[in-house]
PDB file of N, CA and C in Angstrom:
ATOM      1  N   UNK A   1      10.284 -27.568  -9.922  1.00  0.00           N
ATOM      2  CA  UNK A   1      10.671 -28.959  -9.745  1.00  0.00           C
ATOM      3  C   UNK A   1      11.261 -29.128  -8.337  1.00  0.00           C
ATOM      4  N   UNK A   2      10.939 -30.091  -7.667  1.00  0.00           N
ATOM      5  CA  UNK A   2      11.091 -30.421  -6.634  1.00  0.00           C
ATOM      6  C   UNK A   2      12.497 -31.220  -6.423  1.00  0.00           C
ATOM      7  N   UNK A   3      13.536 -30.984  -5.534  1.00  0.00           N
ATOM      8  CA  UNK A   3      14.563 -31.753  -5.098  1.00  0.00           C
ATOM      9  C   UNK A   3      14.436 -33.302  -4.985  1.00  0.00           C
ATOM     10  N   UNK A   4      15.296 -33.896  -5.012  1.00  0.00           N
ATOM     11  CA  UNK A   4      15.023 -35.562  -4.413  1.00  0.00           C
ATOM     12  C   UNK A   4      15.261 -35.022  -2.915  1.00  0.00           C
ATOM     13  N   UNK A   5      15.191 -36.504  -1.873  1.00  0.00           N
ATOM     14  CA  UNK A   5      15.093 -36.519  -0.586  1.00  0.00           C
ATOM     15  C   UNK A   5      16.904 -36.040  -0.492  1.00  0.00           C
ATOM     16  N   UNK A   6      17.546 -37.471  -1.177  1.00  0.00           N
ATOM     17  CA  UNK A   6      18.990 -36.968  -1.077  1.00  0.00           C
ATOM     18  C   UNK A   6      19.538 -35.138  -1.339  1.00  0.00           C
ATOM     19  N   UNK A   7      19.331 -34.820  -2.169  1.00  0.00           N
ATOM     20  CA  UNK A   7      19.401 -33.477  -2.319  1.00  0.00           C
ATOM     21  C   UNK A   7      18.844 -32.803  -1.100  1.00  0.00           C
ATOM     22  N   UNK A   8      17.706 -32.777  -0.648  1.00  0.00           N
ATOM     23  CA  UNK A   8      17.232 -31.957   0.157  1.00  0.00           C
ATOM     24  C   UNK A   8      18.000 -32.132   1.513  1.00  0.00           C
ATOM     25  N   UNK A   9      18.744 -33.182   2.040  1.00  0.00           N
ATOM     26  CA  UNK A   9      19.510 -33.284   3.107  1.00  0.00           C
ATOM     27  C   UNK A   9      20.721 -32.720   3.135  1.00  0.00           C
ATOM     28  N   UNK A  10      21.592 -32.897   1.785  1.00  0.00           N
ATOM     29  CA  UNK A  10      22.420 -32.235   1.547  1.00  0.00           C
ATOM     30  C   UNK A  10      22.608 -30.554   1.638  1.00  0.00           C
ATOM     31  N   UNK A  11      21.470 -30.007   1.148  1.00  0.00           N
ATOM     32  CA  UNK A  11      21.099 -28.726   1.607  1.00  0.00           C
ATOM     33  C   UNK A  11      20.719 -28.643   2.830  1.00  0.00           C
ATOM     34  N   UNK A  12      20.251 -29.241   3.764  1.00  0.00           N
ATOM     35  CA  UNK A  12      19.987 -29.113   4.920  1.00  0.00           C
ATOM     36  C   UNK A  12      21.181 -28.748   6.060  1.00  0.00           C
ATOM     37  N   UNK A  13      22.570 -29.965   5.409  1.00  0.00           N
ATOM     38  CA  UNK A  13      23.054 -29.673   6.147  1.00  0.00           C
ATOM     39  C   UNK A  13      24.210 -28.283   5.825  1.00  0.00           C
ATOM     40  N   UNK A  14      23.948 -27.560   5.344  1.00  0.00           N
ATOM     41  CA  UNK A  14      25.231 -26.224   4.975  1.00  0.00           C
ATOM     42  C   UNK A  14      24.299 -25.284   5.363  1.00  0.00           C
ATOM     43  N   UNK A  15      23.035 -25.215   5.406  1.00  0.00           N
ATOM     44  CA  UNK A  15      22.020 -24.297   6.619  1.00  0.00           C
ATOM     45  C   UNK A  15      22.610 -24.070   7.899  1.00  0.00           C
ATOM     46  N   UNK A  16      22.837 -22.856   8.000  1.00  0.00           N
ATOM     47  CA  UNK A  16      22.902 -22.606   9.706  1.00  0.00           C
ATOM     48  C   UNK A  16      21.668 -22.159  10.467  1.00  0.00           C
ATOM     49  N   UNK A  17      20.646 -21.860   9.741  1.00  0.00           N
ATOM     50  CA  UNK A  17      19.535 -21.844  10.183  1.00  0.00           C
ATOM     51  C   UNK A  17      18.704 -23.268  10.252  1.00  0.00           C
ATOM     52  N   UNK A  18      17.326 -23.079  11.165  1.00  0.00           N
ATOM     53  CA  UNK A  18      16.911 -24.532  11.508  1.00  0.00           C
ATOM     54  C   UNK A  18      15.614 -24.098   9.795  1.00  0.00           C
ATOM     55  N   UNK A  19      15.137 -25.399   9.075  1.00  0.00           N
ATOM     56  CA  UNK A  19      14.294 -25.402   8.193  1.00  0.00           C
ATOM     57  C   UNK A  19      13.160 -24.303   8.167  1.00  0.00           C
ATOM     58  N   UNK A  20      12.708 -23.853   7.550  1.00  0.00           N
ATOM     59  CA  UNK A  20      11.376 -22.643   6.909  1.00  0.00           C
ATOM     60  C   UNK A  20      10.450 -23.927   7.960  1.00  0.00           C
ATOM     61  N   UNK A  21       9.742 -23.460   8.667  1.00  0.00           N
ATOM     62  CA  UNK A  21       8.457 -23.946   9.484  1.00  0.00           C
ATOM     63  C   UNK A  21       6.978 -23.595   8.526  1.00  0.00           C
ATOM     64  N   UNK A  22       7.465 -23.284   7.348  1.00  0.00           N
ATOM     65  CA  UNK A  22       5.625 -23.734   7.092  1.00  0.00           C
ATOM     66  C   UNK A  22       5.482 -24.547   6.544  1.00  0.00           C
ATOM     67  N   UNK A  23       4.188 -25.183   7.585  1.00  0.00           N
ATOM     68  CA  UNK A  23       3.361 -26.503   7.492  1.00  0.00           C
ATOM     69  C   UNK A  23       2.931 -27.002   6.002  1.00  0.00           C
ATOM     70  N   UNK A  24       2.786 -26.409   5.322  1.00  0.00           N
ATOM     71  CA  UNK A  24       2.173 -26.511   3.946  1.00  0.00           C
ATOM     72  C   UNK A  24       3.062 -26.665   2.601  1.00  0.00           C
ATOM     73  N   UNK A  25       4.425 -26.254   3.011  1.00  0.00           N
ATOM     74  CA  UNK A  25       5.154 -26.544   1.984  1.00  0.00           C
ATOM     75  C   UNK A  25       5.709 -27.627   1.386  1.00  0.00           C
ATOM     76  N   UNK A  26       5.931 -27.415   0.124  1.00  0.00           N
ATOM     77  CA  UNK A  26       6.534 -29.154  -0.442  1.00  0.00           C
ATOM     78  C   UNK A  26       8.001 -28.974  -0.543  1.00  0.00           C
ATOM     79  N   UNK A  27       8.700 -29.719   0.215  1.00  0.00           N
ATOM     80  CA  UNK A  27      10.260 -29.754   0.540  1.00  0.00           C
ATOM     81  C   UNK A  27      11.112 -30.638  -0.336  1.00  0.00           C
ATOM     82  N   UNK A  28      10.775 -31.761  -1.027  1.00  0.00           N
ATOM     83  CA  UNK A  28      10.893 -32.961  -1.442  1.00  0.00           C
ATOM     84  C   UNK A  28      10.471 -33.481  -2.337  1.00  0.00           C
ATOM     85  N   UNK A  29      11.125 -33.949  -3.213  1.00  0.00           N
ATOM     86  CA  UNK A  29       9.963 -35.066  -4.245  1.00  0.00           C
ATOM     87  C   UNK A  29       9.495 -36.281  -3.325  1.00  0.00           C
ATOM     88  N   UNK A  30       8.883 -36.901  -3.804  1.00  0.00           N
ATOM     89  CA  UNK A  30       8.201 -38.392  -3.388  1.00  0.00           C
ATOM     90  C   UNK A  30       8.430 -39.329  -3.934  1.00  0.00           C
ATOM     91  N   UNK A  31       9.805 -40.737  -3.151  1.00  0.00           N
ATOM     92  CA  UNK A  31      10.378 -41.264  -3.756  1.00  0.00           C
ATOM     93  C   UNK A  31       9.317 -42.582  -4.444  1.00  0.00           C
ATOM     94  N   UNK A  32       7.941 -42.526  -3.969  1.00  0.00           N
ATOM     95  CA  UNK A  32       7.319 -43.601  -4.141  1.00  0.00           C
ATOM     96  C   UNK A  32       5.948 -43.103  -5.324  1.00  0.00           C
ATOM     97  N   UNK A  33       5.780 -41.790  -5.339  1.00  0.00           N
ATOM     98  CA  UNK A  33       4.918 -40.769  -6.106  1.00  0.00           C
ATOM     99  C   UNK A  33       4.999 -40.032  -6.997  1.00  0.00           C
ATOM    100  N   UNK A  34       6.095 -39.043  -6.636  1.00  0.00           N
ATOM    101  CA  UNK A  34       6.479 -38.071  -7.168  1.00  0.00           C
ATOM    102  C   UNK A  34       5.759 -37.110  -6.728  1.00  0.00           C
ATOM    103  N   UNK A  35       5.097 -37.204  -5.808  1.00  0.00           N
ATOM    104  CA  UNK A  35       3.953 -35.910  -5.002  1.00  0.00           C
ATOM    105  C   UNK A  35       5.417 -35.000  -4.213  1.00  0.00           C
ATOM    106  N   UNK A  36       4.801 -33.820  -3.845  1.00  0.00           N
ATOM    107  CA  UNK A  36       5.275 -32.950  -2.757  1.00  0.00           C
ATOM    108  C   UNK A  36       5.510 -33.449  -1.796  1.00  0.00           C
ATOM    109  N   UNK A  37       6.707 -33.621  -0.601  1.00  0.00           N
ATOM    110  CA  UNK A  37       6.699 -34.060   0.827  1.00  0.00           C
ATOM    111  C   UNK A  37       6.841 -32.794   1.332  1.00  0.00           C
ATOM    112  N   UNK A  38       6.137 -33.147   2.508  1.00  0.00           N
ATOM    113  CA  UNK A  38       5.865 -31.943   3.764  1.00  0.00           C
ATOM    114  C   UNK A  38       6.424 -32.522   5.241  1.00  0.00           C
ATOM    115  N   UNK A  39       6.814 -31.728   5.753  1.00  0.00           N
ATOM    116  CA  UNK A  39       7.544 -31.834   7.063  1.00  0.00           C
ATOM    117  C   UNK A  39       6.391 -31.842   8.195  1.00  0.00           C
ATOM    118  N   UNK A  40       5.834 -32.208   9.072  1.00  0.00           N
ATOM    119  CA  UNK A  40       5.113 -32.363  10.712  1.00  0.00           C
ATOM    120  C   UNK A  40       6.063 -31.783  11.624  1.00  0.00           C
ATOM    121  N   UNK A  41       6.174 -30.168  11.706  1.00  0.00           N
ATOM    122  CA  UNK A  41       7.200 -30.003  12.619  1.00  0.00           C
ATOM    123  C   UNK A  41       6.259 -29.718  13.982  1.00  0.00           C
ATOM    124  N   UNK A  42       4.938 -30.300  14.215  1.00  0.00           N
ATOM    125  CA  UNK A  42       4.123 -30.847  16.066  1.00  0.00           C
ATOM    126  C   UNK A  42       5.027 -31.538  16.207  1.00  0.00           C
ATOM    127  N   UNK A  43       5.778 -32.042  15.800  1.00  0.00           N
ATOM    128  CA  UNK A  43       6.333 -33.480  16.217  1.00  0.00           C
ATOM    129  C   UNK A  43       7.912 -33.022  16.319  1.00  0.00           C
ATOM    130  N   UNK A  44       8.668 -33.175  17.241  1.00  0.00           N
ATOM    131  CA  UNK A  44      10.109 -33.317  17.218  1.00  0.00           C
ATOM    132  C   UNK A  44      11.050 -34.510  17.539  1.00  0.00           C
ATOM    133  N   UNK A  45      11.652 -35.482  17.258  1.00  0.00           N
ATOM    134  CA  UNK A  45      12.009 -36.784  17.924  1.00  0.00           C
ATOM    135  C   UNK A  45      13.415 -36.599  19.020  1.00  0.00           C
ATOM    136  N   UNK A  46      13.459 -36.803  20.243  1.00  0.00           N
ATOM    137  CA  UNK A  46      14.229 -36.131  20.854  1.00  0.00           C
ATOM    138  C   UNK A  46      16.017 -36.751  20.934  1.00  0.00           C
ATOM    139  N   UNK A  47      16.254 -36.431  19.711  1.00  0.00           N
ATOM    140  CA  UNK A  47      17.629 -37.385  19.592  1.00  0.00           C
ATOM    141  C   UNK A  47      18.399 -36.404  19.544  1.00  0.00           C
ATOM    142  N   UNK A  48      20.209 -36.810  19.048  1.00  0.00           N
ATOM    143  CA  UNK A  48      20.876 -35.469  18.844  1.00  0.00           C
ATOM    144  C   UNK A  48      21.776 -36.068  17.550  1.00  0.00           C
ATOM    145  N   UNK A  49      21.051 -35.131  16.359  1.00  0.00           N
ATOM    146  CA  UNK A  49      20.433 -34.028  17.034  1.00  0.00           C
ATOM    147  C   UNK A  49      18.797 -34.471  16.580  1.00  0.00           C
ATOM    148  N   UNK A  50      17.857 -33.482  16.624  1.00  0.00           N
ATOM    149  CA  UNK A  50      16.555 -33.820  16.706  1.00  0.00           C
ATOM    150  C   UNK A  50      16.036 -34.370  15.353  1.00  0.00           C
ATOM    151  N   UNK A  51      15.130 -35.110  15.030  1.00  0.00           N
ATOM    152  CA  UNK A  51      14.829 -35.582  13.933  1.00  0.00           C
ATOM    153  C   UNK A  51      13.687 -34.977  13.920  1.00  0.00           C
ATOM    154  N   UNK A  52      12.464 -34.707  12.423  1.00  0.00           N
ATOM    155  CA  UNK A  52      10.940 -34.857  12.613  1.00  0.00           C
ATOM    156  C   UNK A  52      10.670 -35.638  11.420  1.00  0.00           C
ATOM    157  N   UNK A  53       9.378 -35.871  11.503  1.00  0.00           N
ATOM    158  CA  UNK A  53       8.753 -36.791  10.503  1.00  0.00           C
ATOM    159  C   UNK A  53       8.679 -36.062   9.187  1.00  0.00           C
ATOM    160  N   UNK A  54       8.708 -36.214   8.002  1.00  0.00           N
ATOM    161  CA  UNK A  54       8.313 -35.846   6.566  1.00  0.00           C
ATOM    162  C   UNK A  54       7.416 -36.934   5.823  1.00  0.00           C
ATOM    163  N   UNK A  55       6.001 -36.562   5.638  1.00  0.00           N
ATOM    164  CA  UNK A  55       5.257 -37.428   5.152  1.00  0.00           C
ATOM    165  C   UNK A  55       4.541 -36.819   3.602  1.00  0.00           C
ATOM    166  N   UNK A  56       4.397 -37.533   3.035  1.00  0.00           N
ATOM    167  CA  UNK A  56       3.441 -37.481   1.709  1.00  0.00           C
ATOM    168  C   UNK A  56       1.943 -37.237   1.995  1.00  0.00           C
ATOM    169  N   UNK A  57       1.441 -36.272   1.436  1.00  0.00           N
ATOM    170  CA  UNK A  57      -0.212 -36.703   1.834  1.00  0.00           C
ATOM    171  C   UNK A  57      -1.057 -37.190   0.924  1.00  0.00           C
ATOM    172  N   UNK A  58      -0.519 -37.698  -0.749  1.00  0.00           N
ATOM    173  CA  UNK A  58      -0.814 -38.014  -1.706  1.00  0.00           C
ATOM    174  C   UNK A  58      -0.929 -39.502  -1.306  1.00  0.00           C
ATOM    175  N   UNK A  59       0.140 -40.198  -0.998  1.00  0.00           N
ATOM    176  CA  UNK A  59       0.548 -41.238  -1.220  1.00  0.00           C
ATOM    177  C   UNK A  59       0.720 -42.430   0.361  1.00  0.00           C
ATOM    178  N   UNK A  60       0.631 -41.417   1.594  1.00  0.00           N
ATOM    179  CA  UNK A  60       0.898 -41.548   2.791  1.00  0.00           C
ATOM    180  C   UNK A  60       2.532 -42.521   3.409  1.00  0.00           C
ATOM    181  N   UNK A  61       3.282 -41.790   2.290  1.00  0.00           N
ATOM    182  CA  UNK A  61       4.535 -42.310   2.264  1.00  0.00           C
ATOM    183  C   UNK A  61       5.036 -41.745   3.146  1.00  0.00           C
ATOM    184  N   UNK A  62       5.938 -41.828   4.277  1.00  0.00           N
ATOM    185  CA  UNK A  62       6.427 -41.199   5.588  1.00  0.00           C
ATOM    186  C   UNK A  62       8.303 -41.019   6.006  1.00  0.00           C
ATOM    187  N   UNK A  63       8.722 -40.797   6.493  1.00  0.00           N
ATOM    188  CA  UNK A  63      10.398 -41.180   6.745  1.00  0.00           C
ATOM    189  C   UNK A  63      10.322 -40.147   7.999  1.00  0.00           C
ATOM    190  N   UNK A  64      11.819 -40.705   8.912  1.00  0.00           N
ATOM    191  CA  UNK A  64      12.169 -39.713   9.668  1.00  0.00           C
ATOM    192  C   UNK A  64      13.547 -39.589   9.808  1.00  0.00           C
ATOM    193  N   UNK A  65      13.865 -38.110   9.458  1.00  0.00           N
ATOM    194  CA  UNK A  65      15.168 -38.037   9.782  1.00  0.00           C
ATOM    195  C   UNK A  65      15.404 -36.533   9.990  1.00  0.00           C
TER     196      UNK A  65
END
């Protein structure tokens, strides 16, 4: 079973490491699906600190944070 989005940030932030980089994994439930969300880490948004995209590929539901 997959985390909600909220959950998964919450864990994100008590990581001192940066997120698992594979492309293929499902990180997330899908607040609009219930599909797997996957992270696009080609993409980095250059803020501080950095954001990337997490999109659905079921549903083409998207967010960035």
């Amino acid at each position: 079973m997959l985390p909600t989005r909220e959950e998964y940030m919450k864990q994100l932030q008590f990581e001192k490491d940066t997120p698992n980089m594979e492309w293929d994994k499902k990180l997330f439930e899908c607040p609009q699906c219930g599909g797997g969300v996957k992270c696009d880490f080609s993409v980095s948004y250059m803020c501080n600190p950095p954001k990337r995209k997490y999109f659905c590929p079921d549903c083409n539901y998207f967010t960035i944070f």
